[in-house]
PDB file of N, CA and C in Angstrom:
ATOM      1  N   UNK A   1      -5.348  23.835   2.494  1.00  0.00           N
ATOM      2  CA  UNK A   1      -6.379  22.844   2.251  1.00  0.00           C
ATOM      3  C   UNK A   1      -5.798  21.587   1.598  1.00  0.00           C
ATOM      4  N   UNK A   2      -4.818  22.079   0.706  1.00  0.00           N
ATOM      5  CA  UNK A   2      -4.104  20.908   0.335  1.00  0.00           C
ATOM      6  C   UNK A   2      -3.741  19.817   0.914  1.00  0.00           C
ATOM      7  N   UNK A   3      -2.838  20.573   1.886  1.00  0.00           N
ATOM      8  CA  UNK A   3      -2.507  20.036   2.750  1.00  0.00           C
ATOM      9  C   UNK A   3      -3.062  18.741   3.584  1.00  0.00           C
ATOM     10  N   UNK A   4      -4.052  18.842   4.129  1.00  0.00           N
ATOM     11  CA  UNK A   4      -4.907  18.854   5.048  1.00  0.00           C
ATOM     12  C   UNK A   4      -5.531  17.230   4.310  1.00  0.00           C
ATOM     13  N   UNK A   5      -5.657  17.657   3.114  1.00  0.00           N
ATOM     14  CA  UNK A   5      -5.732  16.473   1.896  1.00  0.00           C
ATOM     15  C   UNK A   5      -4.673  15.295   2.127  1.00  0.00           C
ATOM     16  N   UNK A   6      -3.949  15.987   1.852  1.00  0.00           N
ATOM     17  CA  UNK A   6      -2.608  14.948   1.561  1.00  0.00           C
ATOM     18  C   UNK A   6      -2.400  14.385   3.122  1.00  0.00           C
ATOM     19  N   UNK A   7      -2.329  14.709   4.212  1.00  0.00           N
ATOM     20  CA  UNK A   7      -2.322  14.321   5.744  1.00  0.00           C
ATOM     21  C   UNK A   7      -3.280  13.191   5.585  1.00  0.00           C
ATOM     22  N   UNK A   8      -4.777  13.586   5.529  1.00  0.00           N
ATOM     23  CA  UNK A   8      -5.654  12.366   5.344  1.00  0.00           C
ATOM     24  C   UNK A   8      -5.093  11.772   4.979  1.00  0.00           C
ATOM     25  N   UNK A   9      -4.944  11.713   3.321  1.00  0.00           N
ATOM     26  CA  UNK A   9      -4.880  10.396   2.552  1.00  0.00           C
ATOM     27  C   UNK A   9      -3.743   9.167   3.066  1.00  0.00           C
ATOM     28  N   UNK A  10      -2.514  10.202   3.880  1.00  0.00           N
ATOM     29  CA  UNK A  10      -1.671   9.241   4.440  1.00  0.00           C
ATOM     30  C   UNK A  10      -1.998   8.588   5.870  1.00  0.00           C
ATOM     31  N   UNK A  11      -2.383   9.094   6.402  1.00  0.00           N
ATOM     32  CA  UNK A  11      -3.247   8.710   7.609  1.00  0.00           C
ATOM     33  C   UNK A  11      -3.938   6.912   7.134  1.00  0.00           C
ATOM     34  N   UNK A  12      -4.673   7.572   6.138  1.00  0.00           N
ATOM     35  CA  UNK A  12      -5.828   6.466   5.668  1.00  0.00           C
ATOM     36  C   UNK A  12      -5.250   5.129   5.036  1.00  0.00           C
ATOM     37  N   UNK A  13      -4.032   5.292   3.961  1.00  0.00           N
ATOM     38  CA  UNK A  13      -3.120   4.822   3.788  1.00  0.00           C
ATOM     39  C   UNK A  13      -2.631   3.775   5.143  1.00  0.00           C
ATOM     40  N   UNK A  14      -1.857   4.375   5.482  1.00  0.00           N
ATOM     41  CA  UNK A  14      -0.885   3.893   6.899  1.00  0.00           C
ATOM     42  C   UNK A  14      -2.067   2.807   7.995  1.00  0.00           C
ATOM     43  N   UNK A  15      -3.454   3.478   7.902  1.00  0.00           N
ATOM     44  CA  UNK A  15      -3.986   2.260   8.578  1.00  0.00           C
ATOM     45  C   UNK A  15      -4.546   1.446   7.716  1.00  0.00           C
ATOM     46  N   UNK A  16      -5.112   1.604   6.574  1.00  0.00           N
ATOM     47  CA  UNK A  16      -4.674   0.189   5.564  1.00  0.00           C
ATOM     48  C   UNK A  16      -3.674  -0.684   5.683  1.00  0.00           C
ATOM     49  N   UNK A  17      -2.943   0.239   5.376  1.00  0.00           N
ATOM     50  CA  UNK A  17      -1.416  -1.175   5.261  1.00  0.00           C
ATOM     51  C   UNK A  17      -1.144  -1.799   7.007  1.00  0.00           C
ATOM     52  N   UNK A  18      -1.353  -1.264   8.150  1.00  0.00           N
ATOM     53  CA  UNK A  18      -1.481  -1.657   9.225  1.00  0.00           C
ATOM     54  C   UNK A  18      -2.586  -2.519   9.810  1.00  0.00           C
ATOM     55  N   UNK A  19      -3.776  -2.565   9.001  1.00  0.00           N
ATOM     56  CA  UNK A  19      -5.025  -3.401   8.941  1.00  0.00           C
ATOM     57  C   UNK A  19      -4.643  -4.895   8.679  1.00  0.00           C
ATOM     58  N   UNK A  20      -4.346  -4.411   7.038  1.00  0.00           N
ATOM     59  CA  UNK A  20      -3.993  -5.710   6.491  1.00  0.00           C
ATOM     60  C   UNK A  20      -2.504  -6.373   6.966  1.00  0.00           C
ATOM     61  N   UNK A  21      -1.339  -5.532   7.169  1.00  0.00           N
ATOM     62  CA  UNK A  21      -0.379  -6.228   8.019  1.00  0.00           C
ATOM     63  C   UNK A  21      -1.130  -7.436   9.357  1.00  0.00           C
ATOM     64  N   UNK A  22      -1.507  -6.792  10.162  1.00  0.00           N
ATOM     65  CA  UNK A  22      -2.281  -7.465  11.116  1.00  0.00           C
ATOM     66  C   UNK A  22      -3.140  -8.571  10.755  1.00  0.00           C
ATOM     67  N   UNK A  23      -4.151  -8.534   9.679  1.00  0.00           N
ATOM     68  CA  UNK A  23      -4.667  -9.538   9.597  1.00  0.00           C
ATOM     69  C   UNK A  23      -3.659 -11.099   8.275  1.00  0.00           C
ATOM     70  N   UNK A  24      -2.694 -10.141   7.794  1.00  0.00           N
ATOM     71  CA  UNK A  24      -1.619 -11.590   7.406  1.00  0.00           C
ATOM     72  C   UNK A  24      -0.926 -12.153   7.966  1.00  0.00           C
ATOM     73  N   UNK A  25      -1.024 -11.364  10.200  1.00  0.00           N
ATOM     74  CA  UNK A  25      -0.130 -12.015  10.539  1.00  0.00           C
ATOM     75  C   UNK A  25      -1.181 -12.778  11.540  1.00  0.00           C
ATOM     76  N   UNK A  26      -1.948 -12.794  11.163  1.00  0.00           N
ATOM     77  CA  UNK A  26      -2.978 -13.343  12.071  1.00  0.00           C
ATOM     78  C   UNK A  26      -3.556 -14.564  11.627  1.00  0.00           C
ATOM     79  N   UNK A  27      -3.507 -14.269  10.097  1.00  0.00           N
ATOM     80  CA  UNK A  27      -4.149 -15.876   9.230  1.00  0.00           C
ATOM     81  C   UNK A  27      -2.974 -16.924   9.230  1.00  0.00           C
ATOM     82  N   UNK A  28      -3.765 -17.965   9.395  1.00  0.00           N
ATOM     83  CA  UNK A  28      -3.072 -19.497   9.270  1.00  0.00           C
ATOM     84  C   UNK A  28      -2.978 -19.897   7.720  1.00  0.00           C
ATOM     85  N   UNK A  29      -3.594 -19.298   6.962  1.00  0.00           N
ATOM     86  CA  UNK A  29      -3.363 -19.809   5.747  1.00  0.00           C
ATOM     87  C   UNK A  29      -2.788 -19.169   4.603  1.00  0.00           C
ATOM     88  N   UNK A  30      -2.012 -20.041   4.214  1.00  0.00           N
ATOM     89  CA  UNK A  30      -0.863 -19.235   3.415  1.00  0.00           C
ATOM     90  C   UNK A  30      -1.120 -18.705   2.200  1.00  0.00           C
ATOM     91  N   UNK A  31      -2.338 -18.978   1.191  1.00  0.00           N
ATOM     92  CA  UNK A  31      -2.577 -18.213   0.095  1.00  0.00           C
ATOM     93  C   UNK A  31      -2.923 -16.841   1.009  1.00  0.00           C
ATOM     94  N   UNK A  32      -4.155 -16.811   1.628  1.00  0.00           N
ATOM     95  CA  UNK A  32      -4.364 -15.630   2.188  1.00  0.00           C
ATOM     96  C   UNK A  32      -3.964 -14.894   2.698  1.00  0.00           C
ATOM     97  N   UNK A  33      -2.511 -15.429   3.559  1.00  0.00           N
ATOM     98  CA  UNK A  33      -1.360 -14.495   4.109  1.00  0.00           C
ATOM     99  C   UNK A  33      -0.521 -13.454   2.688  1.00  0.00           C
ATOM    100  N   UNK A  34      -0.484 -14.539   1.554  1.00  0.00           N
ATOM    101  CA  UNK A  34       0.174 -13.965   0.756  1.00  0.00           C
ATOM    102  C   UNK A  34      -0.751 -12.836  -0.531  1.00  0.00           C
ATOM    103  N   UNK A  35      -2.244 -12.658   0.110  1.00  0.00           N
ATOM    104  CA  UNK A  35      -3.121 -12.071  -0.581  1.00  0.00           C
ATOM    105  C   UNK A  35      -3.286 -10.758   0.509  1.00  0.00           C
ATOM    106  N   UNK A  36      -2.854 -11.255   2.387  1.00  0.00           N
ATOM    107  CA  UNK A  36      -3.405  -9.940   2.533  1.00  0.00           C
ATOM    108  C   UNK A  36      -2.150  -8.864   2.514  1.00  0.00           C
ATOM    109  N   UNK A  37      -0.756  -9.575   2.384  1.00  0.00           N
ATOM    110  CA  UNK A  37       0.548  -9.218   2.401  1.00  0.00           C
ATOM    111  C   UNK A  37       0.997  -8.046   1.011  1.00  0.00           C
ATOM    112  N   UNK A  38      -0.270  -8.500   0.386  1.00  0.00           N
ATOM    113  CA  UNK A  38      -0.221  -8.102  -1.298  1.00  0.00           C
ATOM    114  C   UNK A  38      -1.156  -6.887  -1.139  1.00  0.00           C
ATOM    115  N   UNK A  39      -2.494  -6.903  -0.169  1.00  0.00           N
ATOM    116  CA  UNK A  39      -3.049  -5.865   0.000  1.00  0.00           C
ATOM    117  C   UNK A  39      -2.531  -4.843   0.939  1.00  0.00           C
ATOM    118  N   UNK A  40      -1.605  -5.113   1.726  1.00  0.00           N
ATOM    119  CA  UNK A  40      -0.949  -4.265   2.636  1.00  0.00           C
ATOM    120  C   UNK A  40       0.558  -3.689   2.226  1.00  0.00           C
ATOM    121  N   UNK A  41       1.115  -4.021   1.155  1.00  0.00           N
ATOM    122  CA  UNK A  41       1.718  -3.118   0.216  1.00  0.00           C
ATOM    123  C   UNK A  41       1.530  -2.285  -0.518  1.00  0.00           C
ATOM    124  N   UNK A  42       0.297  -2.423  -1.045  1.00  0.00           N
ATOM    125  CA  UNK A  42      -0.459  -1.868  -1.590  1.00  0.00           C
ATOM    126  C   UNK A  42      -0.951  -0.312  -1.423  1.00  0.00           C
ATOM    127  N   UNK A  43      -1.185  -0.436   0.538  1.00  0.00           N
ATOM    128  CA  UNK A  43      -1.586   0.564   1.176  1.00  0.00           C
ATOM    129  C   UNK A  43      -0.185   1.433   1.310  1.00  0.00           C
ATOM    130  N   UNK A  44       0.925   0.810   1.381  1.00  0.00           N
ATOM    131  CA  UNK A  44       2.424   0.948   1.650  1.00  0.00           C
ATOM    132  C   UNK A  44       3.338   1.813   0.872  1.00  0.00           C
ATOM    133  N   UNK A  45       2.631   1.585  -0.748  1.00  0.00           N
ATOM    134  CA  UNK A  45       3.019   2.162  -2.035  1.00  0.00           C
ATOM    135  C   UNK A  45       2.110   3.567  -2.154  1.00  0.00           C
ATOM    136  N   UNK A  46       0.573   3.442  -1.234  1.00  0.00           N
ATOM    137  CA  UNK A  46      -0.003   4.553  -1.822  1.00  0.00           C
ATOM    138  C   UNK A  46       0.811   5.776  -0.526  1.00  0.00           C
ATOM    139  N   UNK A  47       0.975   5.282   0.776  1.00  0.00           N
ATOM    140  CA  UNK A  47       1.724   5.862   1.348  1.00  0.00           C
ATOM    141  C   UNK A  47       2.562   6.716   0.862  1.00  0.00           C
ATOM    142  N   UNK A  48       3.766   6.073   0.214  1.00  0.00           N
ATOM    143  CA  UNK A  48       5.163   6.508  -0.443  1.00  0.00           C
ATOM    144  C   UNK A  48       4.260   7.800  -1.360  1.00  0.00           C
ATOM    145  N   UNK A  49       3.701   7.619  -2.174  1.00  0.00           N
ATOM    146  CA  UNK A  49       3.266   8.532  -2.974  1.00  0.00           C
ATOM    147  C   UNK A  49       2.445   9.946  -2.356  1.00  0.00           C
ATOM    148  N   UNK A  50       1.713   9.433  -1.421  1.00  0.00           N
ATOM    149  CA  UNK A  50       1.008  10.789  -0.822  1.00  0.00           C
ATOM    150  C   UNK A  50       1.987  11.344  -0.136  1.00  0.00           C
ATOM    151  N   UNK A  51       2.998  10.882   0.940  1.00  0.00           N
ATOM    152  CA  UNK A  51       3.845  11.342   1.442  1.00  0.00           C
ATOM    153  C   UNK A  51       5.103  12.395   0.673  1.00  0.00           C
ATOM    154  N   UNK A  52       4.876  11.394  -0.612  1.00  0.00           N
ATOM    155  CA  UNK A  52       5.693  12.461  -1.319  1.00  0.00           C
ATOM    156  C   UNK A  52       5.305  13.855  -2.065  1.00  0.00           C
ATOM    157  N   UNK A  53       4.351  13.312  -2.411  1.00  0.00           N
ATOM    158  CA  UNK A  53       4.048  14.491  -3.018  1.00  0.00           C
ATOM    159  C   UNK A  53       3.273  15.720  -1.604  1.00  0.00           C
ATOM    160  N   UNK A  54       3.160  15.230  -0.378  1.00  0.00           N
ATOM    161  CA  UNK A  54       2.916  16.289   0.530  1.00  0.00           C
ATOM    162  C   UNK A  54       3.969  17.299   0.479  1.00  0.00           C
ATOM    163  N   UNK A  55       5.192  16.671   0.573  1.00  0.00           N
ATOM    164  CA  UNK A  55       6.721  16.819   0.805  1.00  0.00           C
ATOM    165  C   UNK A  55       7.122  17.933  -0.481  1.00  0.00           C
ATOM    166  N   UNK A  56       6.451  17.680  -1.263  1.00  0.00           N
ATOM    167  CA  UNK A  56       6.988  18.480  -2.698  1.00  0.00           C
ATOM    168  C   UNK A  56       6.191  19.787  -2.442  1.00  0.00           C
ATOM    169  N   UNK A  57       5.164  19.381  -1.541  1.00  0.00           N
ATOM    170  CA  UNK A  57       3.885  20.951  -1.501  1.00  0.00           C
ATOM    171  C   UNK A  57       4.341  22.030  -0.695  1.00  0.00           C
ATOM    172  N   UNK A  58       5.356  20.677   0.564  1.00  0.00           N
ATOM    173  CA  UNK A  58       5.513  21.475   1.903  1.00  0.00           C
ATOM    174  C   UNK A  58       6.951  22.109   1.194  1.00  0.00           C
ATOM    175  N   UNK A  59       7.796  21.634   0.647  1.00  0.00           N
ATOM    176  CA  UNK A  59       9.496  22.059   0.614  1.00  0.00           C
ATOM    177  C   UNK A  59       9.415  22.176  -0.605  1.00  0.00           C
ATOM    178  N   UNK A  60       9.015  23.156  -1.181  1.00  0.00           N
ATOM    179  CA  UNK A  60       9.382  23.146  -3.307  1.00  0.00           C
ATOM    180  C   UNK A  60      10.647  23.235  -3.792  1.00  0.00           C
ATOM    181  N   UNK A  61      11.595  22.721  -3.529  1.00  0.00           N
ATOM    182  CA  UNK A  61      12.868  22.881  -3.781  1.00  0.00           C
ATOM    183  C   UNK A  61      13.577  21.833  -4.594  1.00  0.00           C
ATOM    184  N   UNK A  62      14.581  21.925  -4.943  1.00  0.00           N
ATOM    185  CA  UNK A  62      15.271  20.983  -6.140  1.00  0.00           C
ATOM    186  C   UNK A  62      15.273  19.680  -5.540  1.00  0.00           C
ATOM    187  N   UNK A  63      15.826  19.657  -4.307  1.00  0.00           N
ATOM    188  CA  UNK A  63      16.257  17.895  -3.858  1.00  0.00           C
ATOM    189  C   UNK A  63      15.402  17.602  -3.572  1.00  0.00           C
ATOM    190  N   UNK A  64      14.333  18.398  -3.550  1.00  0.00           N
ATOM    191  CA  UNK A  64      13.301  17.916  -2.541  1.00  0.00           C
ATOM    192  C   UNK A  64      12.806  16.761  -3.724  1.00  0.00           C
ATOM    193  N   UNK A  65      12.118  17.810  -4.959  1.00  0.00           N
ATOM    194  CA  UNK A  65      11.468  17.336  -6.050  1.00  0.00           C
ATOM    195  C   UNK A  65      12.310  15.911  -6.426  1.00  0.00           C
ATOM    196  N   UNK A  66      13.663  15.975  -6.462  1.00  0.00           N
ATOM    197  CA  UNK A  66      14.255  14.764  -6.754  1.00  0.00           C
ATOM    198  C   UNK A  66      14.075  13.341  -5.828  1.00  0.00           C
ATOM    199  N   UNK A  67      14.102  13.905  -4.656  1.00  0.00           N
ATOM    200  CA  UNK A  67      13.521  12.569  -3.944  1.00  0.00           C
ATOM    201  C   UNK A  67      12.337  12.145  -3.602  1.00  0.00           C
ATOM    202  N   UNK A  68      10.901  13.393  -3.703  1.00  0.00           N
ATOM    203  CA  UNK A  68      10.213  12.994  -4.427  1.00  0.00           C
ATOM    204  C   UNK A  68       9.786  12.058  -5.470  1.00  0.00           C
ATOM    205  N   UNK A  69       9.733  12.311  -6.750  1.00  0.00           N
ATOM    206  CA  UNK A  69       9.990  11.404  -7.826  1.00  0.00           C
ATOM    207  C   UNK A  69      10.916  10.591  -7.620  1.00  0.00           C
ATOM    208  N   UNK A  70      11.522   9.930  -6.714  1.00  0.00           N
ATOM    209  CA  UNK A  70      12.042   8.500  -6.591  1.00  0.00           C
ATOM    210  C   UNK A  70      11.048   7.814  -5.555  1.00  0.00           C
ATOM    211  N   UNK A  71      10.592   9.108  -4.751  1.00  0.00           N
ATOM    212  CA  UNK A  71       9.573   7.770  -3.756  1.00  0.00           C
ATOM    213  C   UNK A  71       8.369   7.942  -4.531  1.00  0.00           C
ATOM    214  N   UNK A  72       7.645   8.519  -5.161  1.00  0.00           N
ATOM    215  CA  UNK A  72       6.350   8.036  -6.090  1.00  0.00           C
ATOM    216  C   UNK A  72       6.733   7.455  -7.267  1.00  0.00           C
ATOM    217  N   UNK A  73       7.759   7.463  -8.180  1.00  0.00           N
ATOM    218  CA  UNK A  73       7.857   6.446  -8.948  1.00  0.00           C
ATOM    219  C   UNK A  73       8.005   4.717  -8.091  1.00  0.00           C
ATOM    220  N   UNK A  74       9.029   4.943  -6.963  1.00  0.00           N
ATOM    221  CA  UNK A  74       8.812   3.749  -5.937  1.00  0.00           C
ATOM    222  C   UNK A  74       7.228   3.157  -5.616  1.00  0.00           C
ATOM    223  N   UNK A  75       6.578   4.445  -4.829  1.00  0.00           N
ATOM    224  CA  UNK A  75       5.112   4.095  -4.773  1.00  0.00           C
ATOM    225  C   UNK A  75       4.300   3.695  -5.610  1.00  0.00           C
ATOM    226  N   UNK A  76       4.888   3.857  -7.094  1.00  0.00           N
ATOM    227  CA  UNK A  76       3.235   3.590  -8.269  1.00  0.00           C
ATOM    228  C   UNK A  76       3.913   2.271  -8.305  1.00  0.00           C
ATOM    229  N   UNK A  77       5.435   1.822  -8.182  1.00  0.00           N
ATOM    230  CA  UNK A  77       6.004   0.352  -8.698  1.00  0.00           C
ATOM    231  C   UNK A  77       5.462  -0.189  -7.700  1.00  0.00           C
ATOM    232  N   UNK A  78       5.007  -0.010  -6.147  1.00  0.00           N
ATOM    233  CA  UNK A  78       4.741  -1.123  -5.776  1.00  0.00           C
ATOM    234  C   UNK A  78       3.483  -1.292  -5.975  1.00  0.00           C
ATOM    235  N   UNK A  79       2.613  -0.150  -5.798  1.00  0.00           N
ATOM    236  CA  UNK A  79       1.103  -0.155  -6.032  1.00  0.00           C
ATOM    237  C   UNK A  79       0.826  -0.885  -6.957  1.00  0.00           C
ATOM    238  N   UNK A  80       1.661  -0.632  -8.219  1.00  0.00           N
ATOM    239  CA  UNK A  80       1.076  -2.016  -9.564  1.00  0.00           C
ATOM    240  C   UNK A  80       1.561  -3.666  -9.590  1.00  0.00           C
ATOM    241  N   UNK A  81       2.791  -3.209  -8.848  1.00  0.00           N
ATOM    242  CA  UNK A  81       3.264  -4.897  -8.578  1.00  0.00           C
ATOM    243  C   UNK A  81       2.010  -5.643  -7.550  1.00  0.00           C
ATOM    244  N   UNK A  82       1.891  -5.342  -6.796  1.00  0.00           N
ATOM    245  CA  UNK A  82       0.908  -5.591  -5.418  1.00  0.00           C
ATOM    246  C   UNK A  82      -0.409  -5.836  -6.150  1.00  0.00           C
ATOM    247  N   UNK A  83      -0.870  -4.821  -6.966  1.00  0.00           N
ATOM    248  CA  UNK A  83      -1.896  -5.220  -7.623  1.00  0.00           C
ATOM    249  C   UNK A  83      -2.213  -6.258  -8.163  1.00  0.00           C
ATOM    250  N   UNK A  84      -1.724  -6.689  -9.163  1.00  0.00           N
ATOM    251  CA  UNK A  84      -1.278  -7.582  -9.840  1.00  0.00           C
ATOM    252  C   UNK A  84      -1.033  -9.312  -8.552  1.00  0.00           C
ATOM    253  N   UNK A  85      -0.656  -9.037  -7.472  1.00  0.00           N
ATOM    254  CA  UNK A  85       0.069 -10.048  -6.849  1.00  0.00           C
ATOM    255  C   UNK A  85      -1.668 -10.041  -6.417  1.00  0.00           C
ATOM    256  N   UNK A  86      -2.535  -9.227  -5.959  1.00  0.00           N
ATOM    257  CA  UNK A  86      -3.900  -9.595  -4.973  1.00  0.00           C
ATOM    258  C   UNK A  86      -4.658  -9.964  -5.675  1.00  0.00           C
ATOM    259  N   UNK A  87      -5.065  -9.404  -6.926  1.00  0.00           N
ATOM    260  CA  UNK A  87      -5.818 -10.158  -7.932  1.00  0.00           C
ATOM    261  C   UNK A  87      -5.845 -11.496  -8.058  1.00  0.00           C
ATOM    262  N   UNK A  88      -3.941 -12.117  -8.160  1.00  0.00           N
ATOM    263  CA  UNK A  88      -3.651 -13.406  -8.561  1.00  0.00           C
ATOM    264  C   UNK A  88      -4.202 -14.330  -7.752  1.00  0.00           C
ATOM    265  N   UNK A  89      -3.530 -13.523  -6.407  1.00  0.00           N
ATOM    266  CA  UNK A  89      -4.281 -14.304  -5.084  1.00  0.00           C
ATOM    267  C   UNK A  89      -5.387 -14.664  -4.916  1.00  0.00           C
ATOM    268  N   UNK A  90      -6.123 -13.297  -5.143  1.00  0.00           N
ATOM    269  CA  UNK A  90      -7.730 -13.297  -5.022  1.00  0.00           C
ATOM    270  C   UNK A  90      -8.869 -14.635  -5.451  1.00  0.00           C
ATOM    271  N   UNK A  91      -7.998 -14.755  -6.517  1.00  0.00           N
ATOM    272  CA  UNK A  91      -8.618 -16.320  -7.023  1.00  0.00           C
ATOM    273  C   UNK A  91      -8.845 -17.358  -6.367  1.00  0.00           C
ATOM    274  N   UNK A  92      -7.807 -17.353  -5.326  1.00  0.00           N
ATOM    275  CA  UNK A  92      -7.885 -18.420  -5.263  1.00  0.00           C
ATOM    276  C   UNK A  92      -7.923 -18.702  -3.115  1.00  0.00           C
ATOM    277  N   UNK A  93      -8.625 -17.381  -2.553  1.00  0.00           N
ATOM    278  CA  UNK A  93      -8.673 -17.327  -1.514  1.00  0.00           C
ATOM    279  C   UNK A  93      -9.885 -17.607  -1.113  1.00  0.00           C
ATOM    280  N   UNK A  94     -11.140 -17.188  -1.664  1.00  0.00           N
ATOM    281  CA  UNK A  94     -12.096 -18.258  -1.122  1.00  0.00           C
ATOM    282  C   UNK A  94     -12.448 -19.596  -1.364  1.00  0.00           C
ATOM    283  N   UNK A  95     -11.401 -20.545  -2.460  1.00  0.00           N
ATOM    284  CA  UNK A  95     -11.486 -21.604  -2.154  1.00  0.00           C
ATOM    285  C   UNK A  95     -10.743 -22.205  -1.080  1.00  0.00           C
ATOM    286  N   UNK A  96      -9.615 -21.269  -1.021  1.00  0.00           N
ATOM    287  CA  UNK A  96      -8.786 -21.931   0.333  1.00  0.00           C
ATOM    288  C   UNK A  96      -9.504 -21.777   1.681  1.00  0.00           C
ATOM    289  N   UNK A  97     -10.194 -20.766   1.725  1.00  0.00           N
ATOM    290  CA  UNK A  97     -11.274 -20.849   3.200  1.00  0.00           C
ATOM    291  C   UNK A  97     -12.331 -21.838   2.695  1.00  0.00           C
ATOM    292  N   UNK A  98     -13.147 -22.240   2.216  1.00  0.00           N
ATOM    293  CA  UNK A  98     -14.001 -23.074   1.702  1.00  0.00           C
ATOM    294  C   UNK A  98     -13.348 -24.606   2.231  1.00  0.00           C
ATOM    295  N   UNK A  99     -12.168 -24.998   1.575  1.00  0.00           N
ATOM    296  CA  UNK A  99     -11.502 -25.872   1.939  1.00  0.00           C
ATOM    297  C   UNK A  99     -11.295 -26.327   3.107  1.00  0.00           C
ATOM    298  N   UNK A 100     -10.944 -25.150   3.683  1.00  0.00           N
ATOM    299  CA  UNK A 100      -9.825 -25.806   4.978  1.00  0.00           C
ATOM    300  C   UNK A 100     -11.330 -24.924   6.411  1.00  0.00           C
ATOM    301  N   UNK A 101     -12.663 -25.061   6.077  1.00  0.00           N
ATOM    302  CA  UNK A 101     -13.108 -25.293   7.208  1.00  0.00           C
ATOM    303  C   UNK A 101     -13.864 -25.872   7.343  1.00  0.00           C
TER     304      UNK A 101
END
């Protein structure tokens, strides 16, 4: 059942970050490219983390656990960097659509 958990969540993940990839490469405007670029890492980092810790459920073993905990400590660093970067953005993306139509 765990399992089955952790599959979703990366699934759900992976088309997030493939959503928002698509729509930063689709916008003309560059705050918002760099807001949806920020939300599609985001999805990218939660990836790394579900993936890993599937990996730790499926293989319980020493290296496993070790490269594990390098890709979810990886995943929470980008998840909070990214955070931090969409928020900043966030500010200032519906004035740039406001603006420029």
């Amino acid at each position: 059942m765990l399992n089955l958990i952790f599959v979703f969540t990366i699934i759900i993940s992976f088309v997030f970050y493939f959503y928002f990839k698509t729509k930063q490469f689709r916008s003309p405007l560059p705050i918002a490219k760099n807001w949806y670029k920020s939300k599609a890492n985001i999805g990218f980092g939660s990836f790394l983390v579900f993936f890993g810790l599937n990996q730790a459920y499926l293989f319980p073993t020493l290296y496993t656990f070790i490269i594990v905990a390098i890709l979810v400590v990886l995943g929470i660093f980008v998840i909070l960097e990214n955070t931090k970067k969409a928020r900043h953005y966030g500010q200032f993306v519906e004035e740039e659509f406001r603006i420029n139509q």
